[in-house]
N, C-alpha and C. Protein backbone atom coordinates (compact mmCIF):
# COMPACT_ATOMS: atom_id res chain seq x y z
N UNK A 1 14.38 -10.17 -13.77
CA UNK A 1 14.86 -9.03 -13.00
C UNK A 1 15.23 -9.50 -11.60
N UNK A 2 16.50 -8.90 -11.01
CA UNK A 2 17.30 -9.63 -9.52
C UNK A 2 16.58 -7.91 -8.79
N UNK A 3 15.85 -8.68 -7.69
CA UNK A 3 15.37 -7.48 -6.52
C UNK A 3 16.49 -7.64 -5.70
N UNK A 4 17.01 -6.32 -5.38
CA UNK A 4 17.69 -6.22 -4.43
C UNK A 4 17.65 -5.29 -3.39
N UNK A 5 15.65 -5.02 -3.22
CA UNK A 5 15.24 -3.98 -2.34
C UNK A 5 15.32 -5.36 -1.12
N UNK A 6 15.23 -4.86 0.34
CA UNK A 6 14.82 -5.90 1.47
C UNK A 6 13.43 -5.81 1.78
N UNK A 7 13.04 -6.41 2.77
CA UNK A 7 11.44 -6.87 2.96
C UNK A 7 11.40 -5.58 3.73
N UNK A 8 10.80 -4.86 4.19
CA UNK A 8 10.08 -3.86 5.17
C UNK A 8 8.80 -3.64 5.12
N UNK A 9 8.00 -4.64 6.11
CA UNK A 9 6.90 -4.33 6.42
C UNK A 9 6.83 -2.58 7.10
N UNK A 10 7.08 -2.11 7.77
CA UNK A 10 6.99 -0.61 8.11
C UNK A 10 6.61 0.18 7.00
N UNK A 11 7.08 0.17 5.76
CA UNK A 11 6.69 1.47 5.01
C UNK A 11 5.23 0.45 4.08
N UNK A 12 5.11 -0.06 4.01
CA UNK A 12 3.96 -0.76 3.29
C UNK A 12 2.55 -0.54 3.60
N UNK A 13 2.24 0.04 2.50
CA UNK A 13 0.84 0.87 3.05
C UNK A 13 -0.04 -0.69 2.89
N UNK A 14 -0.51 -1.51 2.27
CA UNK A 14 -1.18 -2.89 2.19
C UNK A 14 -2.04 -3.03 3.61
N UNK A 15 -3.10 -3.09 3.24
CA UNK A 15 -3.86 -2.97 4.43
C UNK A 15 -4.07 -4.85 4.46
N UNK A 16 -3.90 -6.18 3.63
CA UNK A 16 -4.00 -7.06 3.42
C UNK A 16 -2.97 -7.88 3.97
N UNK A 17 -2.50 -7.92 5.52
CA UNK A 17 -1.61 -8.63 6.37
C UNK A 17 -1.51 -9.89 6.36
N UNK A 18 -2.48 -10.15 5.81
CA UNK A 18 -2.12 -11.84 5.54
C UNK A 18 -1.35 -12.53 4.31
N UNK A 19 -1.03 -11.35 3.48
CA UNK A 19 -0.14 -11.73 2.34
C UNK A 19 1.02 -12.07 2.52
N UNK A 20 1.64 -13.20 1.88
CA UNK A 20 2.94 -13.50 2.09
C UNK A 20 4.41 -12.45 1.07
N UNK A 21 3.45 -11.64 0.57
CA UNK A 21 4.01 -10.79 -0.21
C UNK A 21 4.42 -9.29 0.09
N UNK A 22 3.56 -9.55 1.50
CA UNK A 22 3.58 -7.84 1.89
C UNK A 22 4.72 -6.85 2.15
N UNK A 23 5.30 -6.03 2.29
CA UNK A 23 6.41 -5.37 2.94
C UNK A 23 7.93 -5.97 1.70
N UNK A 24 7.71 -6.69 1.12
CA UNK A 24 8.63 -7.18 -0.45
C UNK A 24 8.43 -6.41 -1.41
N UNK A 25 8.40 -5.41 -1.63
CA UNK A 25 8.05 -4.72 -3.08
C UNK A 25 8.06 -5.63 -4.66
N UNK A 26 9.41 -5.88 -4.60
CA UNK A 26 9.24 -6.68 -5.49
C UNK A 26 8.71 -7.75 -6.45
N UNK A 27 8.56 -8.78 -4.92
CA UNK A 27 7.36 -10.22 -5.20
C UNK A 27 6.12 -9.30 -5.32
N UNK A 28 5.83 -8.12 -4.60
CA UNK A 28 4.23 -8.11 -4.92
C UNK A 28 4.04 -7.13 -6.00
N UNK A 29 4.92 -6.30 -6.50
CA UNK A 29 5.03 -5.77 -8.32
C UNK A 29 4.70 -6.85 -9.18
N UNK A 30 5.21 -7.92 -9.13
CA UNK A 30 5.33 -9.01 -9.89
C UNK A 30 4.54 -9.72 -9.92
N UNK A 31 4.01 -10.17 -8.65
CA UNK A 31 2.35 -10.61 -8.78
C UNK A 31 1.40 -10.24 -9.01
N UNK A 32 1.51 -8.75 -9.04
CA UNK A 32 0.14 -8.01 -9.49
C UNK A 32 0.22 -8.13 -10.76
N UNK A 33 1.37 -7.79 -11.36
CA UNK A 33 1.96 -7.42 -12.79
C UNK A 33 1.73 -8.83 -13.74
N UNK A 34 1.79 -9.72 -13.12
CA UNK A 34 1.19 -11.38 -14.00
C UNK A 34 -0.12 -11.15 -13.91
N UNK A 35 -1.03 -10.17 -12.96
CA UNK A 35 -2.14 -10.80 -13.08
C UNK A 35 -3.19 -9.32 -13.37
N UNK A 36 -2.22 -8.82 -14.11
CA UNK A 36 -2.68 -7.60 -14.67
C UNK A 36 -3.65 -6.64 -14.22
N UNK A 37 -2.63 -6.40 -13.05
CA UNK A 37 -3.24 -5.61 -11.65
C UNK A 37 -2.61 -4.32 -11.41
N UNK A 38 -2.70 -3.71 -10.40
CA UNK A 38 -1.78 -2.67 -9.64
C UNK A 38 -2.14 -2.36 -8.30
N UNK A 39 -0.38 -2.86 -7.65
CA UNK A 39 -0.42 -3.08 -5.86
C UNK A 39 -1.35 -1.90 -5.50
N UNK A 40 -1.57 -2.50 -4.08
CA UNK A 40 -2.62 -1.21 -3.19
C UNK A 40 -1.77 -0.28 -2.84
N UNK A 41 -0.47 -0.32 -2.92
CA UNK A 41 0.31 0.85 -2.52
C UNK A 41 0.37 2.38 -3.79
N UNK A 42 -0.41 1.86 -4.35
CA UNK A 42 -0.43 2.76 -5.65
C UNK A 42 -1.81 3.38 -5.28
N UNK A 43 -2.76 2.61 -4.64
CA UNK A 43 -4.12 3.15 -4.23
C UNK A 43 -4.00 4.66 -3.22
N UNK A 44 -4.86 5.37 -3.45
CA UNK A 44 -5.49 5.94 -2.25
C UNK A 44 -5.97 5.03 -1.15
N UNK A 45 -5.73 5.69 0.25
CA UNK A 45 -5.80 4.55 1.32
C UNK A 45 -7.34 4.13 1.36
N UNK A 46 -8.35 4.94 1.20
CA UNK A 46 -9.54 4.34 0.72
C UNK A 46 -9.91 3.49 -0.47
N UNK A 47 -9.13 3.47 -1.69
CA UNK A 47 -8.87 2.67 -2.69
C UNK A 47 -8.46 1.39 -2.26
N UNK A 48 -7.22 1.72 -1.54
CA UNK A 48 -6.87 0.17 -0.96
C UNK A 48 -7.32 -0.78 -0.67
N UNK A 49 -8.18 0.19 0.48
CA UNK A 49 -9.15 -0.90 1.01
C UNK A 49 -10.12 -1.69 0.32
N UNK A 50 -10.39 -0.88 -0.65
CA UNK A 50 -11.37 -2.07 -1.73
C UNK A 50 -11.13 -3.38 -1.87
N UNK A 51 -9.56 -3.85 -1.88
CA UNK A 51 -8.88 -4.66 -2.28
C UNK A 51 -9.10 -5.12 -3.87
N UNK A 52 -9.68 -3.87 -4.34
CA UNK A 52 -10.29 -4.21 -5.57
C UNK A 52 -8.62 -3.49 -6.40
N UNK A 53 -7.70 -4.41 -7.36
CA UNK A 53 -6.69 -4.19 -7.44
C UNK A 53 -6.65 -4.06 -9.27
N UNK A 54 -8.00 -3.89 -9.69
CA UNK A 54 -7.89 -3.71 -11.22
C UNK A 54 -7.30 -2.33 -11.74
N UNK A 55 -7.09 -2.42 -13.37
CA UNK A 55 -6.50 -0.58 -13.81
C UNK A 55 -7.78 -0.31 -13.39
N UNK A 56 -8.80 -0.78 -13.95
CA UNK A 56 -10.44 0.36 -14.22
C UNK A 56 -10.36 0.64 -12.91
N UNK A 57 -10.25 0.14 -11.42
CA UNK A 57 -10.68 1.07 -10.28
C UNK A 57 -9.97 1.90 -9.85
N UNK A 58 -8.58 1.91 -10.29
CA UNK A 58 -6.80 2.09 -10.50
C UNK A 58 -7.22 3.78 -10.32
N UNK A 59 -8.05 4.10 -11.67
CA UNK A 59 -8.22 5.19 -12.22
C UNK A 59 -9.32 5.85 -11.95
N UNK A 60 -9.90 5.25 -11.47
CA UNK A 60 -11.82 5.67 -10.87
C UNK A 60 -10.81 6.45 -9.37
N UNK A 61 -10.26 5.44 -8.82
CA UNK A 61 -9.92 5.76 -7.56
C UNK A 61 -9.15 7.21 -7.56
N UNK A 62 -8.03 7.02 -8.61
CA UNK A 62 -7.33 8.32 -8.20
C UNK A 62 -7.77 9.51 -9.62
N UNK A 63 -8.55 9.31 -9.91
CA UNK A 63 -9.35 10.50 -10.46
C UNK A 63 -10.89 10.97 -9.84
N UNK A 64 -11.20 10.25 -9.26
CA UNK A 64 -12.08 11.00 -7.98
C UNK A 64 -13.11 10.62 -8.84
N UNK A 65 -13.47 9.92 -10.00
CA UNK A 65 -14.84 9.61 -10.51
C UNK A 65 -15.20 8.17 -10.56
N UNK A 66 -16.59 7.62 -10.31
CA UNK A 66 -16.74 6.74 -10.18
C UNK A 66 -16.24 5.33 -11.73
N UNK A 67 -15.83 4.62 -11.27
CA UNK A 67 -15.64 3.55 -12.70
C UNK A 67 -16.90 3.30 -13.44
């Protein structure tokens, strides 16, 4: 697949600034997605912060019950 979104750190919720992936949508779909994850931008902003990026907390998080 050819990304042809641009980098924008501004809208990137990623609380993890040291990623070289951050504000790229793309590269970091794709890295999560090999490693059978889902970005923090999919999190609740308290989810995020977990940096815990599995489905099981995926769904704990945004169904309001614990995993």
């Amino acid at each position: 697949m050819e990304c042809i979104a641009t980098t924008s750190k501004a809208h990137c919720t990623c609380t993890y600034t040291s990623c070289d992936k951050r504000g790229n949508c793309c590269k970091c779909v794709e890295y999560h997605l090999k490693k059978g994850e889902i970005p923090g931008c999919f999190f609740t902003p308290a989810g995020e912060k977990t940096y815990d990026r599995s489905i099981r907390n995926f769904i704990s998080d945004r169904s309001g019950q614990p995993a």
